[in-house]
PDB file of N, CA and C in Angstrom:
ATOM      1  N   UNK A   1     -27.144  -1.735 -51.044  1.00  0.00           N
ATOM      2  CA  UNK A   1     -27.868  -2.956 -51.358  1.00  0.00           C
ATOM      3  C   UNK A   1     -26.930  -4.040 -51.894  1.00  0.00           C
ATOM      4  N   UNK A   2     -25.549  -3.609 -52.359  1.00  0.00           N
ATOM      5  CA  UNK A   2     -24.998  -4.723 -53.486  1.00  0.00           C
ATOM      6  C   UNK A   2     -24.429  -5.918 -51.987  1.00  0.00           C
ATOM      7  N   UNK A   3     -23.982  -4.945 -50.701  1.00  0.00           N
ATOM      8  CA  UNK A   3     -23.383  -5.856 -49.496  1.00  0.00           C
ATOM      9  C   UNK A   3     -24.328  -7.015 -48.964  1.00  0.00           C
ATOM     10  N   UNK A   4     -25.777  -6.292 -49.277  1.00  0.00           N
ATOM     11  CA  UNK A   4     -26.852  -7.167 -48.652  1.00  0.00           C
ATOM     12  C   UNK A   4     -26.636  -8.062 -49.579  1.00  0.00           C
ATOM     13  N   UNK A   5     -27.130  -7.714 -51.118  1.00  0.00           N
ATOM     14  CA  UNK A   5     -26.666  -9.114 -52.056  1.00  0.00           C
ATOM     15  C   UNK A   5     -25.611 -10.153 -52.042  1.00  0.00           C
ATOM     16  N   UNK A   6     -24.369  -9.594 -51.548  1.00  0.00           N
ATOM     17  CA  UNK A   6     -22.936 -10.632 -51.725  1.00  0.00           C
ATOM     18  C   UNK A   6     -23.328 -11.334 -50.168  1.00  0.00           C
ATOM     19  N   UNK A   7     -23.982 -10.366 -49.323  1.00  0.00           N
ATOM     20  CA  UNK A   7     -24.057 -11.616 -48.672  1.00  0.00           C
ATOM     21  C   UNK A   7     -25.005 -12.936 -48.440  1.00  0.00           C
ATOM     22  N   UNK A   8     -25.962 -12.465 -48.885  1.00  0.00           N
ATOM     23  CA  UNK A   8     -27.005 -13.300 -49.519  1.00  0.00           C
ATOM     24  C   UNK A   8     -26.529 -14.490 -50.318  1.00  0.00           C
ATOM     25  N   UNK A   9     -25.722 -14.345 -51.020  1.00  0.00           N
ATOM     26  CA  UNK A   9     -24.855 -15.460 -52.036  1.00  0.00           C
ATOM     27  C   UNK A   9     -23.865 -16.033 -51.251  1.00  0.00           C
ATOM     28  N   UNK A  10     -23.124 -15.585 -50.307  1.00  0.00           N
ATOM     29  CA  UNK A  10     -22.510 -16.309 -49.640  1.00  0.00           C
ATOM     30  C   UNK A  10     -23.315 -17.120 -48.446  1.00  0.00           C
ATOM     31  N   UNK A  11     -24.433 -16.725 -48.103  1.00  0.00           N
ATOM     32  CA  UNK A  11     -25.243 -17.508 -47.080  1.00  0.00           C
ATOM     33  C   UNK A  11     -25.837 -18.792 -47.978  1.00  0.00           C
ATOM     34  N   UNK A  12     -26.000 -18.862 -49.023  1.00  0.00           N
ATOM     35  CA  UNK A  12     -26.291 -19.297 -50.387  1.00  0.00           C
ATOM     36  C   UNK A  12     -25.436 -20.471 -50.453  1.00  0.00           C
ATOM     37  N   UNK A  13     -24.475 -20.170 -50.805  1.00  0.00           N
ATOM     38  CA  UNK A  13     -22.857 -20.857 -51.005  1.00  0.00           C
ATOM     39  C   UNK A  13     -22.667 -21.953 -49.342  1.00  0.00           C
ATOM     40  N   UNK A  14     -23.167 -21.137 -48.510  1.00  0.00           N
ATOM     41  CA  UNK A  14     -22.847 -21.999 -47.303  1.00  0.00           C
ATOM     42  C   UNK A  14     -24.048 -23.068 -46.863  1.00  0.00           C
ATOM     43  N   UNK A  15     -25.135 -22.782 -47.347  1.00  0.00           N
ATOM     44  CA  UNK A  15     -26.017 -24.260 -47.565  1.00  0.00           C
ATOM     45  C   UNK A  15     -25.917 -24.897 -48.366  1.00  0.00           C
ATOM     46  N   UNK A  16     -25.480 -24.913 -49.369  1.00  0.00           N
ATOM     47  CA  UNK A  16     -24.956 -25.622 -50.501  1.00  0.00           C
ATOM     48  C   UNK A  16     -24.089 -26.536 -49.759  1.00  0.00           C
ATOM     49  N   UNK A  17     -22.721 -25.965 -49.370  1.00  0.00           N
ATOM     50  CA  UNK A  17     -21.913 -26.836 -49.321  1.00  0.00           C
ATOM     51  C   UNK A  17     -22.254 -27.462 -47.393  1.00  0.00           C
ATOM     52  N   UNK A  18     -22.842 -27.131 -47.128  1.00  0.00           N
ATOM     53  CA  UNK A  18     -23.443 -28.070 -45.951  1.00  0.00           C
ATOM     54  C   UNK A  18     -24.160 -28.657 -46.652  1.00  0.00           C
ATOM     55  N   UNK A  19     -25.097 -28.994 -47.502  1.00  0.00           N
ATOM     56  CA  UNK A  19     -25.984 -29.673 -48.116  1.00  0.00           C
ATOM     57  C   UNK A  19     -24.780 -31.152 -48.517  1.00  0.00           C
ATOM     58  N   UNK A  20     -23.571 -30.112 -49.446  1.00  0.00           N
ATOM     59  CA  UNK A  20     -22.958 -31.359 -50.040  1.00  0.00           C
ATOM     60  C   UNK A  20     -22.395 -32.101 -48.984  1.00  0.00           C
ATOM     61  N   UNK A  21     -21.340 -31.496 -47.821  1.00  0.00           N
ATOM     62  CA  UNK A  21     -21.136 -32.503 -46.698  1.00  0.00           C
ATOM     63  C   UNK A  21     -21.879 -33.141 -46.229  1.00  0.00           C
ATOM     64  N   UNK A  22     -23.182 -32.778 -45.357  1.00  0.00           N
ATOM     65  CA  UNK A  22     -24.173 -34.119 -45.087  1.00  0.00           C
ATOM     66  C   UNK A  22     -24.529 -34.972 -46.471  1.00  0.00           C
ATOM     67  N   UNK A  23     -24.450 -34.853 -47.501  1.00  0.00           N
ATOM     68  CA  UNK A  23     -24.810 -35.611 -48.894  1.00  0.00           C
ATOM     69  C   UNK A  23     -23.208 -36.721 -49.036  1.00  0.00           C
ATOM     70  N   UNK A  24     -21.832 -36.081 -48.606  1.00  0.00           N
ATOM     71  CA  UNK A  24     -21.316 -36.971 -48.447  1.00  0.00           C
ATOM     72  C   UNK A  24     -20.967 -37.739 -47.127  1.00  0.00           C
ATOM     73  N   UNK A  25     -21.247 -37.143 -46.175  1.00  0.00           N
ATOM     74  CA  UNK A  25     -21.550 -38.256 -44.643  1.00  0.00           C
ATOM     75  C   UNK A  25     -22.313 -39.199 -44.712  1.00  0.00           C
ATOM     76  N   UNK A  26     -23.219 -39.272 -45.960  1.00  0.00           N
ATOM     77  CA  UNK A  26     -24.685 -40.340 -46.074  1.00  0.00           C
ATOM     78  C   UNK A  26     -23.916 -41.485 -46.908  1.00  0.00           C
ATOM     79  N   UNK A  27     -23.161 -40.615 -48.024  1.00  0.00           N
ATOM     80  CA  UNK A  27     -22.500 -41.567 -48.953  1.00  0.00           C
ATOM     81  C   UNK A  27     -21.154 -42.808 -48.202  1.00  0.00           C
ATOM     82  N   UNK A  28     -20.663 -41.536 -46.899  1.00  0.00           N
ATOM     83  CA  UNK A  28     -19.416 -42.709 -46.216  1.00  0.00           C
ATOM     84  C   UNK A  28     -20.165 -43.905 -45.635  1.00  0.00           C
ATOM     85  N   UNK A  29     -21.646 -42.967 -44.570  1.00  0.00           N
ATOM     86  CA  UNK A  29     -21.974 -44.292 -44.136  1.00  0.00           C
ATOM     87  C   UNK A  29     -22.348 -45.331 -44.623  1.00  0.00           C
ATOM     88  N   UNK A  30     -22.777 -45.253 -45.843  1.00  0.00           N
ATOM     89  CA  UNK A  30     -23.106 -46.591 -46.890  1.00  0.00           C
ATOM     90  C   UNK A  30     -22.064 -47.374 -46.878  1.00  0.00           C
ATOM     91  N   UNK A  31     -21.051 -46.630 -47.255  1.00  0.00           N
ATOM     92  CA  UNK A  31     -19.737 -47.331 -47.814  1.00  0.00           C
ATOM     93  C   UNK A  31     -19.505 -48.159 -45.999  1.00  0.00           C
ATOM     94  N   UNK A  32     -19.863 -47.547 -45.242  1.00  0.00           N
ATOM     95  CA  UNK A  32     -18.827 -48.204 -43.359  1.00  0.00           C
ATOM     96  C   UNK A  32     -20.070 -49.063 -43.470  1.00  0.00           C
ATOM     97  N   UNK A  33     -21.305 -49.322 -43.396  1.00  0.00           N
ATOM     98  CA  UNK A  33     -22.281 -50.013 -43.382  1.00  0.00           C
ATOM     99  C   UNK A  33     -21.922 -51.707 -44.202  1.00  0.00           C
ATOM    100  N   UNK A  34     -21.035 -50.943 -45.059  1.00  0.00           N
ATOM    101  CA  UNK A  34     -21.028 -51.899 -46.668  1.00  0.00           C
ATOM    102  C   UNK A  34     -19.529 -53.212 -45.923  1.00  0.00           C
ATOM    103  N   UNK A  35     -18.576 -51.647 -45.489  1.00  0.00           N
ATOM    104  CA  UNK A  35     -17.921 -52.944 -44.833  1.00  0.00           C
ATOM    105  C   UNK A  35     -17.756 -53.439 -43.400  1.00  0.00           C
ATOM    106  N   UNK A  36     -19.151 -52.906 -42.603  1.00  0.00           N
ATOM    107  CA  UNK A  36     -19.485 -53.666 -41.259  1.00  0.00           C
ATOM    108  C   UNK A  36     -20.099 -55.385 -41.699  1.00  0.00           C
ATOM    109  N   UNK A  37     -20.848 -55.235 -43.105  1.00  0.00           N
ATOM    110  CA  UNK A  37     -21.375 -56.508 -43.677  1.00  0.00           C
ATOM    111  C   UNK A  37     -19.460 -57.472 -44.052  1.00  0.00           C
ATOM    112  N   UNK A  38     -19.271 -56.756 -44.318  1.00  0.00           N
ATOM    113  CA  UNK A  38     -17.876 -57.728 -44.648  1.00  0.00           C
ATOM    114  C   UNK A  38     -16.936 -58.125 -43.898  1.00  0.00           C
ATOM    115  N   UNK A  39     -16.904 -57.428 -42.723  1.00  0.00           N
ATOM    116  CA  UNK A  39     -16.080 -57.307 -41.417  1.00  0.00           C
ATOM    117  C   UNK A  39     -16.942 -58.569 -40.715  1.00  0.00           C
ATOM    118  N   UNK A  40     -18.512 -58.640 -40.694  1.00  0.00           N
ATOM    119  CA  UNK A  40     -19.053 -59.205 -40.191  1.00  0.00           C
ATOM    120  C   UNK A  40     -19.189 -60.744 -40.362  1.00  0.00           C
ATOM    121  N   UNK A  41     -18.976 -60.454 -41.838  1.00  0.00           N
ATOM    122  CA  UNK A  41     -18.838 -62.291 -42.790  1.00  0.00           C
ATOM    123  C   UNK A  41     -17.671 -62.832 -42.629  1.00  0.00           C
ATOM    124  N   UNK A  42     -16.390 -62.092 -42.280  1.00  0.00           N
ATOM    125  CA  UNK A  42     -15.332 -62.417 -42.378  1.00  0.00           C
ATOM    126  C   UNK A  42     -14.700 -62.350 -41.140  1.00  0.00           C
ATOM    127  N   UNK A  43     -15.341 -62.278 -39.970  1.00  0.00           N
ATOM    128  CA  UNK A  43     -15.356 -62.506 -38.492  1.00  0.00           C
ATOM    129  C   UNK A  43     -14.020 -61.821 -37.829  1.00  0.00           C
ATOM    130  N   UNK A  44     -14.038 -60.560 -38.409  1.00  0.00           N
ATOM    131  CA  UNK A  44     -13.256 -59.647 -38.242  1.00  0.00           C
ATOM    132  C   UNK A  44     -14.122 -58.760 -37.305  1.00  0.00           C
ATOM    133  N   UNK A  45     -13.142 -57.838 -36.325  1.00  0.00           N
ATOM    134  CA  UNK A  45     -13.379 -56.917 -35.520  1.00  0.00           C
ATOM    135  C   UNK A  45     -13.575 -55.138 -36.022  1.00  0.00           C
ATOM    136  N   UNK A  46     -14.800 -54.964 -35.377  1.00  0.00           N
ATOM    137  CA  UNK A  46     -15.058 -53.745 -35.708  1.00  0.00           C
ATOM    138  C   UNK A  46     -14.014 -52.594 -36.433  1.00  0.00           C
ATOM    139  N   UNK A  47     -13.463 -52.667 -34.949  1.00  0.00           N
ATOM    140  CA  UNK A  47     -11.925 -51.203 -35.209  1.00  0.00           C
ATOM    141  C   UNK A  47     -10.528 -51.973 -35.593  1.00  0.00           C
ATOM    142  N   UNK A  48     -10.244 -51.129 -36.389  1.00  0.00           N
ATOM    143  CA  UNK A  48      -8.928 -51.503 -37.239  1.00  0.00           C
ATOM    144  C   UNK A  48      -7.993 -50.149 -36.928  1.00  0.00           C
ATOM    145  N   UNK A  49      -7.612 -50.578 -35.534  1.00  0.00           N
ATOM    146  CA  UNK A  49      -6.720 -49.380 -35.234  1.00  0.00           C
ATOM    147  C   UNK A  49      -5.244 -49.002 -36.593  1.00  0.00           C
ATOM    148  N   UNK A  50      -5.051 -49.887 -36.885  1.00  0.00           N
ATOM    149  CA  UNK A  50      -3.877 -49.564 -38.159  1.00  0.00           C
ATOM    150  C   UNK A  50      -4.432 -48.592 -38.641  1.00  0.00           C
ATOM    151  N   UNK A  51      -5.931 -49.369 -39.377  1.00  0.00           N
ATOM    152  CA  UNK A  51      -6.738 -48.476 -40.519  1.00  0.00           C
ATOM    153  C   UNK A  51      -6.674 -46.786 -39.816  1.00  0.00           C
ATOM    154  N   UNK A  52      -7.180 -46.758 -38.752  1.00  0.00           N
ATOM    155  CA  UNK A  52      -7.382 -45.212 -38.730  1.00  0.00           C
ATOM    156  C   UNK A  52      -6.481 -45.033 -38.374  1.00  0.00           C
ATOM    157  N   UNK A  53      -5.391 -44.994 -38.149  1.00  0.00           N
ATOM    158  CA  UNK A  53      -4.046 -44.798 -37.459  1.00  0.00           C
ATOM    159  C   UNK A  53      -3.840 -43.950 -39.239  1.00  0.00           C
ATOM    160  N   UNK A  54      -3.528 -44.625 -39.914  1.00  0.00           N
ATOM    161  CA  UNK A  54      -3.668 -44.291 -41.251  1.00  0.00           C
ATOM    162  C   UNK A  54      -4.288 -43.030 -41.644  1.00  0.00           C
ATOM    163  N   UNK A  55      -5.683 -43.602 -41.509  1.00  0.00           N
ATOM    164  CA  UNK A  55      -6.321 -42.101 -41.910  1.00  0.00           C
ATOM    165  C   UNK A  55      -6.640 -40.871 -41.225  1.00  0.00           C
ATOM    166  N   UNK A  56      -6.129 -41.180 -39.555  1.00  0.00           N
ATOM    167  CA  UNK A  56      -5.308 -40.138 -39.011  1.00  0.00           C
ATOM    168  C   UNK A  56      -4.223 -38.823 -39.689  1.00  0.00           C
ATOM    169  N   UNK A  57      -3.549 -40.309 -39.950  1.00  0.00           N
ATOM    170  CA  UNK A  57      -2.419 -39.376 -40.684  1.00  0.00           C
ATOM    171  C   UNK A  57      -2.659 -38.412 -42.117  1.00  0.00           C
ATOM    172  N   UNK A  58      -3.292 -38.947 -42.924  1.00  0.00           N
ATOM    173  CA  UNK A  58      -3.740 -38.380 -44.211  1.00  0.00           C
ATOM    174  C   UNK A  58      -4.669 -37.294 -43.627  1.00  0.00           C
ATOM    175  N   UNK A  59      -5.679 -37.532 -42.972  1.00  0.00           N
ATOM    176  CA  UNK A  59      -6.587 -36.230 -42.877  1.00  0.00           C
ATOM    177  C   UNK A  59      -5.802 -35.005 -42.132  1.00  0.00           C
ATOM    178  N   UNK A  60      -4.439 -35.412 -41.119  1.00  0.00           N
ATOM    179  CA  UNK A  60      -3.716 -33.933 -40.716  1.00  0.00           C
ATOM    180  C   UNK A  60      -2.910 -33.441 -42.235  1.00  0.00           C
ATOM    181  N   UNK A  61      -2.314 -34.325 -42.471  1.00  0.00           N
ATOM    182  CA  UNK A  61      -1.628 -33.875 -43.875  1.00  0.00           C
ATOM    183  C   UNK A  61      -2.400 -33.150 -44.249  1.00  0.00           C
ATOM    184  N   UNK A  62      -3.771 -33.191 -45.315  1.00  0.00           N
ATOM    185  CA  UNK A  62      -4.632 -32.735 -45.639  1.00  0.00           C
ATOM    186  C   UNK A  62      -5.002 -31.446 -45.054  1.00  0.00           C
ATOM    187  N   UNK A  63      -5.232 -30.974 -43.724  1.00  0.00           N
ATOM    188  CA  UNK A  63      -5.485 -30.146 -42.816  1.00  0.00           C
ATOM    189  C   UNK A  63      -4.180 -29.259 -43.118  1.00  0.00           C
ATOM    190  N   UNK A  64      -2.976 -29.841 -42.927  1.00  0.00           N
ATOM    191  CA  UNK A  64      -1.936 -28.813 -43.201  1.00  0.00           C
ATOM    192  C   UNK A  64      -1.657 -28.039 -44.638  1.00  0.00           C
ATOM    193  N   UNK A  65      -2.282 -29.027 -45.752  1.00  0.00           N
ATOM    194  CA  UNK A  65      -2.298 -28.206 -46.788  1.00  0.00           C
ATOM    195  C   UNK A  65      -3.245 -27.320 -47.101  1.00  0.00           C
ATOM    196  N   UNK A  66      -4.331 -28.015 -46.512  1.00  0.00           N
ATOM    197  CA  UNK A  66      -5.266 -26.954 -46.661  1.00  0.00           C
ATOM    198  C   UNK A  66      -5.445 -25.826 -46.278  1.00  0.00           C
ATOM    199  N   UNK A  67      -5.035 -25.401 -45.089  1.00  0.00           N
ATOM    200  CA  UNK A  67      -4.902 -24.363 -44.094  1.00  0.00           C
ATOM    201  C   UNK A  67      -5.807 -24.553 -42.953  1.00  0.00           C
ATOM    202  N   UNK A  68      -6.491 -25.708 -42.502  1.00  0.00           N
ATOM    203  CA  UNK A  68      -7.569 -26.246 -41.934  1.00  0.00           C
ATOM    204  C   UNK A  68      -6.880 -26.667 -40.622  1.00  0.00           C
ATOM    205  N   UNK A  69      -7.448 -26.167 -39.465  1.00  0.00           N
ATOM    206  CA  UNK A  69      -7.175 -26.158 -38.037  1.00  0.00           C
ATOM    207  C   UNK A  69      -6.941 -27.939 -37.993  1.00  0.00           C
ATOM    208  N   UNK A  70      -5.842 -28.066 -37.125  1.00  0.00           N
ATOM    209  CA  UNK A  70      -5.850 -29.578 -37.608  1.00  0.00           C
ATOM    210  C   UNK A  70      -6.744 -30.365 -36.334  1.00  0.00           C
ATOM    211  N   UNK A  71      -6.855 -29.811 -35.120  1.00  0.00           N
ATOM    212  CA  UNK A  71      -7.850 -29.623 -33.869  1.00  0.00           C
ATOM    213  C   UNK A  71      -9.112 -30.449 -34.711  1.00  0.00           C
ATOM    214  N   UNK A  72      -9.492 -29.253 -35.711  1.00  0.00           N
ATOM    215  CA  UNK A  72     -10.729 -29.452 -36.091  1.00  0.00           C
ATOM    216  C   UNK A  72     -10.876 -30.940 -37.075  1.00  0.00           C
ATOM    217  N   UNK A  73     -10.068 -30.691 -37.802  1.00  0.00           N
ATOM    218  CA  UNK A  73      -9.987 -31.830 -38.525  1.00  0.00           C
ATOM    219  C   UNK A  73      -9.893 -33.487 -37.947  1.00  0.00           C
ATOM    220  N   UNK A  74      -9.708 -33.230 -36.725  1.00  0.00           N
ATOM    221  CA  UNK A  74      -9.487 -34.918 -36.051  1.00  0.00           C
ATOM    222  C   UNK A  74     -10.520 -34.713 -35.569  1.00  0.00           C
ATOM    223  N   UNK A  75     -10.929 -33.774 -34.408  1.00  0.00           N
ATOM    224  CA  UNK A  75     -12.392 -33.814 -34.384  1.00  0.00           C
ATOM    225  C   UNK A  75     -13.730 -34.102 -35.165  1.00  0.00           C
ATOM    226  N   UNK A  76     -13.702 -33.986 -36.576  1.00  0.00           N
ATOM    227  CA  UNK A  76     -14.546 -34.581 -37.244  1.00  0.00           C
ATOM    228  C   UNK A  76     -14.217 -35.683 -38.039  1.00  0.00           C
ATOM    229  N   UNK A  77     -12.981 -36.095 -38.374  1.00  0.00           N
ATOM    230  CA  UNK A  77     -12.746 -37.620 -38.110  1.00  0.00           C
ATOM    231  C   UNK A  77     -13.172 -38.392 -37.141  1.00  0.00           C
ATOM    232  N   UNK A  78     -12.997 -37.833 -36.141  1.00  0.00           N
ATOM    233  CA  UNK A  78     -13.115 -38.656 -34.889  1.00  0.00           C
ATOM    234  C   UNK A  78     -14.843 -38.756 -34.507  1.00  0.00           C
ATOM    235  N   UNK A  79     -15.847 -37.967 -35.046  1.00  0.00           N
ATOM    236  CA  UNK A  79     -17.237 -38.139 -35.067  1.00  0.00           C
ATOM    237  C   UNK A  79     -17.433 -39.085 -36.730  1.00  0.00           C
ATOM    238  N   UNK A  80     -16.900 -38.862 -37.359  1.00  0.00           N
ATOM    239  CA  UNK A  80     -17.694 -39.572 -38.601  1.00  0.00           C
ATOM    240  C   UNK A  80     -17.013 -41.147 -37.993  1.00  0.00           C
ATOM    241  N   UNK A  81     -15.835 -41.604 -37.872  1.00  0.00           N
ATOM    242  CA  UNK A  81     -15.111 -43.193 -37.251  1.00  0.00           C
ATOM    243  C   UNK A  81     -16.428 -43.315 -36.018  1.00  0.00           C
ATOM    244  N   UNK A  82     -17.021 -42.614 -35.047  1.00  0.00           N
ATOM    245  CA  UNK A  82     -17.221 -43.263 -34.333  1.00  0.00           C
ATOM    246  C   UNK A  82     -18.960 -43.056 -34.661  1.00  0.00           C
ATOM    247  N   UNK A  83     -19.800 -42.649 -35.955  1.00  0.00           N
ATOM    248  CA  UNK A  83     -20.697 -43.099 -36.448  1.00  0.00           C
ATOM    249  C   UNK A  83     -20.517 -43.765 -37.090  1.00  0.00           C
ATOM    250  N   UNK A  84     -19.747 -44.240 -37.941  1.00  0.00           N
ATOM    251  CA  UNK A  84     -19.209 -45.125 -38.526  1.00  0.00           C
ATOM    252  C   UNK A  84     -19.054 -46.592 -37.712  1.00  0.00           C
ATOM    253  N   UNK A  85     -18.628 -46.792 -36.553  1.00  0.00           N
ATOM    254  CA  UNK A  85     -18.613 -47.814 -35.551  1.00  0.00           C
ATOM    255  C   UNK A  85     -19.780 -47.574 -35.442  1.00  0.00           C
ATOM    256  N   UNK A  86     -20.717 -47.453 -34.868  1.00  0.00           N
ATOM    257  CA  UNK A  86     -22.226 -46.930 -33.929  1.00  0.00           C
ATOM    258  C   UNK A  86     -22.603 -48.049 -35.402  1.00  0.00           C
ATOM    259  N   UNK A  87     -22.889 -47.685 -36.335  1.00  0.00           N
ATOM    260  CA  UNK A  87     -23.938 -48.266 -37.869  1.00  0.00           C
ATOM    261  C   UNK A  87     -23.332 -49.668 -38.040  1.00  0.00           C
ATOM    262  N   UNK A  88     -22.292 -49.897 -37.985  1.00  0.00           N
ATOM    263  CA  UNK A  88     -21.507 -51.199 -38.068  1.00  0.00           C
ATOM    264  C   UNK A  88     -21.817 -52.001 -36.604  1.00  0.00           C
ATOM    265  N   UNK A  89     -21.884 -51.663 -35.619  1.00  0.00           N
ATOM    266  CA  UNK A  89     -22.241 -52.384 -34.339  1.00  0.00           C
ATOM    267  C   UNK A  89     -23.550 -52.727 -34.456  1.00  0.00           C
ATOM    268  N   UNK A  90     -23.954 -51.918 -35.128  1.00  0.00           N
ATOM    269  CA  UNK A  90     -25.923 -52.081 -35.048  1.00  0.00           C
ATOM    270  C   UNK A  90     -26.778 -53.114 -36.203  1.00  0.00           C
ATOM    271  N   UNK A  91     -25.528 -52.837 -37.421  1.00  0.00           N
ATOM    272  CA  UNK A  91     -25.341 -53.945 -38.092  1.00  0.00           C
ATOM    273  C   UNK A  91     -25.403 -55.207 -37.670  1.00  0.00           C
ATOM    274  N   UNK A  92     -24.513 -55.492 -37.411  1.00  0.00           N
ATOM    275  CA  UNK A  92     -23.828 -56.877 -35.999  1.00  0.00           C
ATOM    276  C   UNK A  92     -25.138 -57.172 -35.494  1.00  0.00           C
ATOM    277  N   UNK A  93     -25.378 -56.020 -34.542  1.00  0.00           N
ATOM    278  CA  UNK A  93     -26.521 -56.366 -33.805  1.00  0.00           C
ATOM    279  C   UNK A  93     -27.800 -57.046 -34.419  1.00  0.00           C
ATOM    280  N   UNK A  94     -28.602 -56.016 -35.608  1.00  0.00           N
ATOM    281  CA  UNK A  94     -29.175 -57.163 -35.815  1.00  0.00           C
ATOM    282  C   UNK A  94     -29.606 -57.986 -36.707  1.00  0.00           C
ATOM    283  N   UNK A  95     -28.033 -58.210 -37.611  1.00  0.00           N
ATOM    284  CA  UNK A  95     -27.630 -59.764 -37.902  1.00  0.00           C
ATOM    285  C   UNK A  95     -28.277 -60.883 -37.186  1.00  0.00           C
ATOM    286  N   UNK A  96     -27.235 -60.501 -35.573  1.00  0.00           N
ATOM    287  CA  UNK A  96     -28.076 -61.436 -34.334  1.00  0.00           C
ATOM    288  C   UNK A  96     -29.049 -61.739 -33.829  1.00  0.00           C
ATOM    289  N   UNK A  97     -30.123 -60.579 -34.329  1.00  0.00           N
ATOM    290  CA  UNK A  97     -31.323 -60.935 -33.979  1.00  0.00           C
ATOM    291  C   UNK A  97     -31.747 -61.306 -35.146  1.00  0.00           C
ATOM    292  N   UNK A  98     -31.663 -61.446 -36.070  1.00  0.00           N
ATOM    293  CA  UNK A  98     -32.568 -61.874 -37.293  1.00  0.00           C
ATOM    294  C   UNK A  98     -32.454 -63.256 -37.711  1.00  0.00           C
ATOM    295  N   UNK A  99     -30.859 -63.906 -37.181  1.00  0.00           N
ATOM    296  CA  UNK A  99     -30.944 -65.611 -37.102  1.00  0.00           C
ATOM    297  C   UNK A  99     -32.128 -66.067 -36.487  1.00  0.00           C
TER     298      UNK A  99
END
């Protein structure tokens, strides 16, 4: 019974911390939302290839210290940047319709 228990706590442990990642995917998109409004006032373009060029680089770093497949790690960079674009375009969008 104690194997059924530890694993019970670890199935436990693993909604939790899916809970906290989607809890912080909600928190980035605020923040990309926050500066699609500022990108938007300041008649700047969506993608800031520098910018992620950048945080390219930090999230493999990151991946290498962590021990984290680095495959994986651009792969979900590369989905949160391009919800991140998607909420900021839609932004834009309807800005334009609401003049």
């Amino acid at each position: 019974m104690k194997r059924r228990d530890e694993l019970e706590n670890l199935r436990d442990e693993i909604n939790k911390v899916t809970i906290e990642i989607l809890t912080l995917c909600a928190e980035r998109f605020t923040l990309a939302r926050k500066i699609g409004e500022m990108k938007a006032n300041m008649g700047l373009p969506i993608e800031d290839l520098k910018v992620e060029e950048n945080l390219k680089h930090k999230v493999l770093e990151k991946c290498r210290f962590l021990g984290v497949d680095a495959e994986f790690g651009l792969k979900l960079l590369n989905l949160l940047l391009d919800e991140s674009k998607k909420a900021q375009r839609k932004l834009i969008e309807q800005g334009k319709t609401d003049k």
